[in-house]
Protein backbone atom coordinates (compact mmCIF):
# COMPACT_ATOMS: atom_id res chain seq x y z
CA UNK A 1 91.23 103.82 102.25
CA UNK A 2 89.74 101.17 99.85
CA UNK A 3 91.90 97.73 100.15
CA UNK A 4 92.12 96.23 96.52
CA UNK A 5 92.82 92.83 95.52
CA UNK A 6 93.23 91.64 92.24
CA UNK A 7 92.26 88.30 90.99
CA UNK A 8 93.95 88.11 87.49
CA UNK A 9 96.20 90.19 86.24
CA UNK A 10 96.27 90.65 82.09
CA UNK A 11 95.21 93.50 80.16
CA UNK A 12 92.21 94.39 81.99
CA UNK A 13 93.66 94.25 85.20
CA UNK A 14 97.05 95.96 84.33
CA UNK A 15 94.70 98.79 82.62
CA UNK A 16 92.90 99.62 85.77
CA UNK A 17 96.26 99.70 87.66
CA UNK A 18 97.46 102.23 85.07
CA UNK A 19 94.30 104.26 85.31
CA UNK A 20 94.76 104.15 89.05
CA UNK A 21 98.72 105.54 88.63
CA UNK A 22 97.78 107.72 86.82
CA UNK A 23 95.18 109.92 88.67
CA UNK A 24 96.16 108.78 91.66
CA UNK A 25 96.09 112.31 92.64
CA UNK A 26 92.98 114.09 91.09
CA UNK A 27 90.74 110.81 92.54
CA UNK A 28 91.74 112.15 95.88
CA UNK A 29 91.17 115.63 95.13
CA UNK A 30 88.13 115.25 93.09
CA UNK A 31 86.57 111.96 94.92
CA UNK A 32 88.52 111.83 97.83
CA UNK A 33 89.31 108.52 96.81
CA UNK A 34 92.22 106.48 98.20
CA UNK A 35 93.20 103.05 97.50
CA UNK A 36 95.98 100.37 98.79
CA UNK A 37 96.43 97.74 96.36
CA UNK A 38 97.06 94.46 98.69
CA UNK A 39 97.20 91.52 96.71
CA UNK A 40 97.12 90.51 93.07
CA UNK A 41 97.09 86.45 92.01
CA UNK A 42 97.16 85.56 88.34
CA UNK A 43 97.20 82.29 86.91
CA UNK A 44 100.51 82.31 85.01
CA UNK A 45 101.80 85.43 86.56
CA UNK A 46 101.80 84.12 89.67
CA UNK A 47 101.00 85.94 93.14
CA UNK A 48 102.10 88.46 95.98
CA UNK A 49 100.17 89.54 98.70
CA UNK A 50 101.18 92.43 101.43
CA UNK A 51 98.52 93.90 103.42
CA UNK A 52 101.13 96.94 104.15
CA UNK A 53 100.66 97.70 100.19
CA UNK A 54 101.91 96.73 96.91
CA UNK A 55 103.51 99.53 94.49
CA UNK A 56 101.47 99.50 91.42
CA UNK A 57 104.51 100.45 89.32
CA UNK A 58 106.46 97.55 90.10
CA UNK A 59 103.81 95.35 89.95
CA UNK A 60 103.31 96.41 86.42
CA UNK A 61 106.78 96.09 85.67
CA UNK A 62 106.56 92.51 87.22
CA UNK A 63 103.38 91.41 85.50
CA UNK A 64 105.22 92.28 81.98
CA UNK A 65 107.82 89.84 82.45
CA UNK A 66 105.00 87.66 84.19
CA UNK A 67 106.85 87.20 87.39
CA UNK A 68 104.85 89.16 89.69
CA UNK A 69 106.11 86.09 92.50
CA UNK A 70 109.33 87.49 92.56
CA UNK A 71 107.98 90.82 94.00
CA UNK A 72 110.46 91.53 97.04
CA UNK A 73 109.40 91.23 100.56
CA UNK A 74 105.89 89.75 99.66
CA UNK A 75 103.92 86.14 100.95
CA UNK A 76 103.85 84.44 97.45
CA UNK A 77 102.63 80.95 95.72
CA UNK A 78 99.45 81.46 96.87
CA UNK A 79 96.08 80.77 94.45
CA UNK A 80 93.20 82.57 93.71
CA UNK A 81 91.02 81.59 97.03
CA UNK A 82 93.83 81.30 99.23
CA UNK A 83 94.53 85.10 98.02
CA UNK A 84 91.15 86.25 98.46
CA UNK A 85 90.82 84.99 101.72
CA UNK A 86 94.36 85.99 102.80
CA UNK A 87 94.55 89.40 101.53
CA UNK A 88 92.35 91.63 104.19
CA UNK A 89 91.34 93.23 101.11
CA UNK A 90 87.41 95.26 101.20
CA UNK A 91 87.41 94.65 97.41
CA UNK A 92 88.31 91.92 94.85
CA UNK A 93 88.76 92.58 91.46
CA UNK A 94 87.91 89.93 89.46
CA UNK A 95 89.29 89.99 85.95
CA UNK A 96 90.53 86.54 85.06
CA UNK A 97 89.63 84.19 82.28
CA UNK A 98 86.25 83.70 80.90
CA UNK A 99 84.40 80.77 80.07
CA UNK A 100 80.94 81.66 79.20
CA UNK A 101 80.18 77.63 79.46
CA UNK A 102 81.27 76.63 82.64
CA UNK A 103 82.35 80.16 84.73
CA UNK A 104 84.75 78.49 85.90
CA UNK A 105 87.69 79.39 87.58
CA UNK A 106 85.60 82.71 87.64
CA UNK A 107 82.38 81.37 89.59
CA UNK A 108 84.76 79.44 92.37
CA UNK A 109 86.26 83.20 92.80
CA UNK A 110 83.07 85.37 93.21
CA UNK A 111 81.73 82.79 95.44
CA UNK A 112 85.26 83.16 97.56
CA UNK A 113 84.78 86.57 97.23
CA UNK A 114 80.91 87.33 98.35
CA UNK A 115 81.07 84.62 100.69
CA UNK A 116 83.85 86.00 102.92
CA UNK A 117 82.03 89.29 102.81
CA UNK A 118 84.06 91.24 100.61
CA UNK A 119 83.05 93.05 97.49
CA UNK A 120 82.96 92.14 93.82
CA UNK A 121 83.62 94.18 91.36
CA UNK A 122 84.25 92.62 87.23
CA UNK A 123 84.15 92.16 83.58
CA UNK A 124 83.77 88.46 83.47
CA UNK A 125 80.97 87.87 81.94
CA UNK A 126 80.66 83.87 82.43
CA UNK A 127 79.56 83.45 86.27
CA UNK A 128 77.52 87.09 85.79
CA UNK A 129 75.50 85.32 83.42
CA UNK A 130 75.17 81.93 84.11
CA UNK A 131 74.72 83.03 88.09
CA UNK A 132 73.77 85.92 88.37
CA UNK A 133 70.86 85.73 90.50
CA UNK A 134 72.73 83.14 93.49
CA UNK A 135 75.52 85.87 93.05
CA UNK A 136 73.45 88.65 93.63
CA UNK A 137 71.37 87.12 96.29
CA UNK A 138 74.50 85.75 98.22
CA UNK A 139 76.11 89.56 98.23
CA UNK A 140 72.87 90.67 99.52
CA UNK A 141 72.81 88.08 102.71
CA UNK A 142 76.71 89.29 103.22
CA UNK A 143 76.02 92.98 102.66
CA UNK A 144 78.59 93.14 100.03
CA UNK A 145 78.53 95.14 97.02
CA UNK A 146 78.45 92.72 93.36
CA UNK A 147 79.08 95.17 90.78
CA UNK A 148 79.62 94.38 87.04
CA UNK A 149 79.64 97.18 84.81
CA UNK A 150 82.34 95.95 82.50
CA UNK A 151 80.88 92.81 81.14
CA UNK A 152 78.10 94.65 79.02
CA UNK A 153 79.89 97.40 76.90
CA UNK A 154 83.27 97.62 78.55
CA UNK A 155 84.05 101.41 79.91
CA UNK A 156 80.60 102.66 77.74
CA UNK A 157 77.72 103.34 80.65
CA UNK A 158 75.01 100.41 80.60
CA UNK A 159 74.31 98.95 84.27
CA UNK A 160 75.30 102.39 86.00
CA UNK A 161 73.30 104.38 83.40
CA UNK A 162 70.17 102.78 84.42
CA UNK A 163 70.78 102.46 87.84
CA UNK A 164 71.24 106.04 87.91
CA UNK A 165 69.83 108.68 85.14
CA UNK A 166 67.34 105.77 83.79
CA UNK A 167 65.80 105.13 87.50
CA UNK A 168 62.38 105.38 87.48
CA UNK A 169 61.63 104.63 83.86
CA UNK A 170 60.00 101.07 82.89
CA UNK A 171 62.46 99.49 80.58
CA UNK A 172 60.30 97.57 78.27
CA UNK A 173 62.86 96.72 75.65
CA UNK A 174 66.81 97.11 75.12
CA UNK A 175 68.48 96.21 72.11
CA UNK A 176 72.13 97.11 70.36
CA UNK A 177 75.31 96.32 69.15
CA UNK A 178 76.98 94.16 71.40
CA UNK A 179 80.02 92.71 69.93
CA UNK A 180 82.81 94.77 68.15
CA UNK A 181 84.30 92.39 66.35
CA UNK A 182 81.52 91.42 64.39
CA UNK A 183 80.18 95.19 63.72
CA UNK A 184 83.84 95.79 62.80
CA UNK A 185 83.68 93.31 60.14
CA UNK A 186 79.96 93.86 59.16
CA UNK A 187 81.00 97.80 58.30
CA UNK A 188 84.40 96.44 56.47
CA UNK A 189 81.59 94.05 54.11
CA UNK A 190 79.87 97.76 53.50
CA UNK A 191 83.44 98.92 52.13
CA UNK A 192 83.29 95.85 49.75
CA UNK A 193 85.42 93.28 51.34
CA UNK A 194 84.47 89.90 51.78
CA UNK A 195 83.41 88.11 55.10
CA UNK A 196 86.68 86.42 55.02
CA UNK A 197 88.50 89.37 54.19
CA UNK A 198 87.01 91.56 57.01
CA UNK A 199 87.60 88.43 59.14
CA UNK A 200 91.17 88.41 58.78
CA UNK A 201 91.99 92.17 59.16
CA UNK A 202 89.70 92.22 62.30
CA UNK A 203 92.06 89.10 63.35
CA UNK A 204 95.28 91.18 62.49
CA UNK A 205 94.13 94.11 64.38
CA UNK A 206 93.10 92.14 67.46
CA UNK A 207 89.32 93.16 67.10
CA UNK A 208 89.44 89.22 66.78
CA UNK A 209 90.95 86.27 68.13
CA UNK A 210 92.38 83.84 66.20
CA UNK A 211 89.49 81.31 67.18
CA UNK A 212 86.39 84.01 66.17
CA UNK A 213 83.99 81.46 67.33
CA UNK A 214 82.77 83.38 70.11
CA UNK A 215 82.32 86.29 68.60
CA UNK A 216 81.55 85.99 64.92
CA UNK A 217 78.65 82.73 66.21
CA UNK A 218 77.05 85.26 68.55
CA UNK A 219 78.24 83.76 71.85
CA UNK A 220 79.29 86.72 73.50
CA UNK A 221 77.18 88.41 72.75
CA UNK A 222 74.32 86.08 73.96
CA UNK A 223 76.53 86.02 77.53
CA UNK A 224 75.49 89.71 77.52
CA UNK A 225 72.20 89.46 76.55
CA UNK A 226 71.71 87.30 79.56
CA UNK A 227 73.10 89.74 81.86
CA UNK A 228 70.69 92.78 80.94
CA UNK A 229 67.59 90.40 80.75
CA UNK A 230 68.64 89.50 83.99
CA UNK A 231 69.97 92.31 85.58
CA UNK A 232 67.73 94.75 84.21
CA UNK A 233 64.31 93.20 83.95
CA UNK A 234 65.01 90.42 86.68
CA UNK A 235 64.15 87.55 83.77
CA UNK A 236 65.49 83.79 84.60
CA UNK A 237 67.18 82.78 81.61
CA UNK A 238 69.72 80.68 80.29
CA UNK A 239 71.56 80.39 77.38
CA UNK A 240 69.35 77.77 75.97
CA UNK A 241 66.39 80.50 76.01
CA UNK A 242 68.28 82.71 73.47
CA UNK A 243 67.98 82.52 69.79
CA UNK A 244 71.11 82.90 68.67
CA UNK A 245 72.36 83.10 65.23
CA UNK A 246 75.98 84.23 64.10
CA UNK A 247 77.10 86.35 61.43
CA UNK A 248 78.76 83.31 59.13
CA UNK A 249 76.42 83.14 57.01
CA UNK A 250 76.33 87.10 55.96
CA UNK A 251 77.55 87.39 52.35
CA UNK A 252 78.82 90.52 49.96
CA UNK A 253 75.81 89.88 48.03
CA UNK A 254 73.50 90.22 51.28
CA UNK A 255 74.89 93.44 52.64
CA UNK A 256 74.94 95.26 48.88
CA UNK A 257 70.91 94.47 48.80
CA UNK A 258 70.58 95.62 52.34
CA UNK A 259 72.60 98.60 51.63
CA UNK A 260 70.55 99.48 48.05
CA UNK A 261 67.11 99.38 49.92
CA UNK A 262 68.54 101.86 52.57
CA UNK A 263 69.54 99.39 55.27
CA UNK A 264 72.36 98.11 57.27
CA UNK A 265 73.24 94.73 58.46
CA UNK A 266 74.04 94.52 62.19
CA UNK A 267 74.17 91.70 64.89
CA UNK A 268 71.47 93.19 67.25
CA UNK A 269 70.93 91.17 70.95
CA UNK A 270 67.78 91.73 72.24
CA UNK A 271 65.90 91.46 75.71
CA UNK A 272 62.20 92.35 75.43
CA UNK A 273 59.47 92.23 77.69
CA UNK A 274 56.35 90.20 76.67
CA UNK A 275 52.92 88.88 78.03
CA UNK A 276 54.89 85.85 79.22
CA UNK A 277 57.85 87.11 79.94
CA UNK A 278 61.07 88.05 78.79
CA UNK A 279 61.96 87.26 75.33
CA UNK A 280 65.83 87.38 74.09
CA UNK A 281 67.63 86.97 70.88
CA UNK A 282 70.83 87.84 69.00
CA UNK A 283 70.44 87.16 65.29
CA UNK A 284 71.96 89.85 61.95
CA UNK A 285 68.99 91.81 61.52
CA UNK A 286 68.55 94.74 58.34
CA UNK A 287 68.49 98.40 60.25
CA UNK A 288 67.23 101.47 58.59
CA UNK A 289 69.77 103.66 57.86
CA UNK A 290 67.42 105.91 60.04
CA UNK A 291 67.73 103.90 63.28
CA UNK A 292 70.40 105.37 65.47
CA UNK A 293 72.07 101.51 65.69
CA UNK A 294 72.69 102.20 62.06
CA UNK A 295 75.18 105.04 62.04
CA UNK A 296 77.61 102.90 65.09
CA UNK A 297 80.47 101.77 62.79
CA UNK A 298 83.67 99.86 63.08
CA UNK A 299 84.64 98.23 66.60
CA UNK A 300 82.05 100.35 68.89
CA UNK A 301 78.86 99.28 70.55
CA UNK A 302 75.35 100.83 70.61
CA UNK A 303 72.67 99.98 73.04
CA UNK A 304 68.82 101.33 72.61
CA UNK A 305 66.80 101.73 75.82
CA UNK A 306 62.97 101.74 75.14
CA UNK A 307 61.51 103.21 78.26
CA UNK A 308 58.09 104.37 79.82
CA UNK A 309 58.81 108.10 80.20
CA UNK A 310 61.60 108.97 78.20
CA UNK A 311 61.06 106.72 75.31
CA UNK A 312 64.39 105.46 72.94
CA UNK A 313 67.43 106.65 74.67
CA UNK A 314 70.22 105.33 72.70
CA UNK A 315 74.15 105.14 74.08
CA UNK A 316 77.11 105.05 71.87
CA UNK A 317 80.62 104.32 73.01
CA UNK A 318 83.75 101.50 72.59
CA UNK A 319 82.58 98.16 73.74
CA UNK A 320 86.56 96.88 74.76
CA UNK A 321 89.91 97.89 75.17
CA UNK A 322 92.40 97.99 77.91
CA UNK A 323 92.17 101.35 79.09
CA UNK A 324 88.35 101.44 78.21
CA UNK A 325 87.30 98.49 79.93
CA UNK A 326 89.68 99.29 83.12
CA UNK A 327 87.27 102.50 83.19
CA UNK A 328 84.58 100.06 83.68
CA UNK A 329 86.41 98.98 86.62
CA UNK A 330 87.46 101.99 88.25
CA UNK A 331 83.70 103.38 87.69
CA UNK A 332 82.60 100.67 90.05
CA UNK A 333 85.12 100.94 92.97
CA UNK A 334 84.36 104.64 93.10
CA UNK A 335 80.81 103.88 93.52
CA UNK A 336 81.42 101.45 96.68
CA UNK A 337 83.52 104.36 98.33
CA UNK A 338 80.94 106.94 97.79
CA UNK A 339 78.49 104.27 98.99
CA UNK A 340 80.90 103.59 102.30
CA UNK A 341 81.58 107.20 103.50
């Protein structure tokens, strides 16, 4: 029985919940899965923590009229650490707020987390980048699992892929579509709307938040360039050792040329190996209509995996969402049961 703690409790968090309702039944049959959900502590939401269990259902109900303190018969007003300590949970689910500068509240939690000997599973991409290797070597000293499938390409394969099918291959080179919201409104230019058009209906829409910055300037992106370079090829680098160039600067007039010589704009991050290391970039870059990264339209995500034995291997799938990136989630805890029994 897998004790689950959750640390942040928005649409990521509620959408694992909901994936765990909802096949409650066939992960048991299928996986032989079980799970107690023990404690959940969210910022505005507030907390409630009973080791007995806590009934997912009301939980959700709670968390929609963000008063999940006011769940009966539970030990509330307790933070993040004080939660994670408290719980007696095996796993904590991190899935609060990122801040790709500072990781903080995030990095204070994982450290909580991995330091108390408990595993770490999450999406939040700002301590897994900035971190990743103190992270990784503290839940190796604790013999705790730190798994992070869902700060890459949400639900869509990437870390597990080649952990698992990929082992064995050298992986000289990765490279994709990283960020919906800017493919989104790169393939709404194609359709002949302006950048501030496609900006605006990828804002309506929620591909985008109302501050793009992070998205449409190549931030986010660059956070998860700096996971795979270091995750994958075991590089030590920073943001400040990515090139990084947005999208701003992309105009009508710039993807009609591109698409008249039989190309396609696309922001593309990069992480490459080289004699001196491990170069990384994300910067708009012309595609041949022929490249596979080409054809990946709208909000998804592509990633192209140049490897030793099997050469490109190129995956294709939705790079957010609720349910999607709750997948990612899910995907991980299952692996730290099969790993336990």
């Amino acid at each position: 029985m897998q004790k689950i703690a959750f640390v942040g409790f928005g649409v990521v968090g509620q959408g694992l919940a909901e994936i765990l309702l909802e096949k409650k039944q066939i992960l048991k049959k299928k996986y032989g899965y079980e799970y107690k959900v023990v404690a959940v502590s969210d910022f505005t939401k507030g907390s409630a923590l009973d080791q007995k269990g806590l009934n997912l259902s009301k939980l959700l109900k709670l968390a929609k009229k963000g008063k999940i303190s006011e769940y009966p018969g539970a030990k509330t007003g307790l933070d993040a650490v004080r939660t994670i300590r408290q719980s007696g949970a095996d796993v904590i689910v991190e899935v609060s707020y990122t801040d790709i500068k500072t990781a903080e509240p995030a990095y204070t939690h994982f450290k909580a987390a991995l330091g108390a000997g408990k595993h770490l599973v999450t999406t939040n991409k700002g301590p897994t980048a900035l971190y990743f290797r103190e992270l990784a070597a503290l839940a190796k000293r604790k013999k705790a699992a730190f798994r992070y499938e869902g700060t890459v390409v949400a639900g869509t394969p990437v870390v597990n892929l080649t952990g698992t099918c990929l082992a064995g291959n050298d992986i000289t080179e990765v490279r994709g579509i990283l960020n919906g919201t800017t493919n989104f409104i790169l393939t709404s230019m194609e359709k002949g709307k302006s950048y501030e058009a496609a900006l605006k209906e990828a804002q309506r829409l929620g591909f985008a938040e109302a501050d793009p910055t992070a998205d449409v300037e190549g931030f986010d992106a660059m956070a998860k360039v700096i996971i795979l370079a270091k995750s994958l090829m075991g590089a030590d680098i920073g943001p400040k050792d990515v090139k990084r160039t947005g999208i701003t600067r992309i105009t009508l007039k710039d993807v009609e040329e591109a698409r008249a010589a039989g190309m396609r704009w696309k922001l593309i991050g990069k992480v490459k190996k080289t004699g001196r290391g491990v170069a990384a970039s994300v910067r708009p870059e012309k595609v041949a209509v022929t490249d596979p990264l080409a054809s990946v339209g709208g909000a998804k995500n592509a990633l192209t995996f140049v490897t030793d034995l099997l050469g490109e291997v190129t995956i294709v799938g939705p790079g957010a969402g609720r349910k999607e990136t709750g997948f990612a989630l899910l995907a991980d805890l299952l692996a730290i049961d099969r790993t336990a029994k």
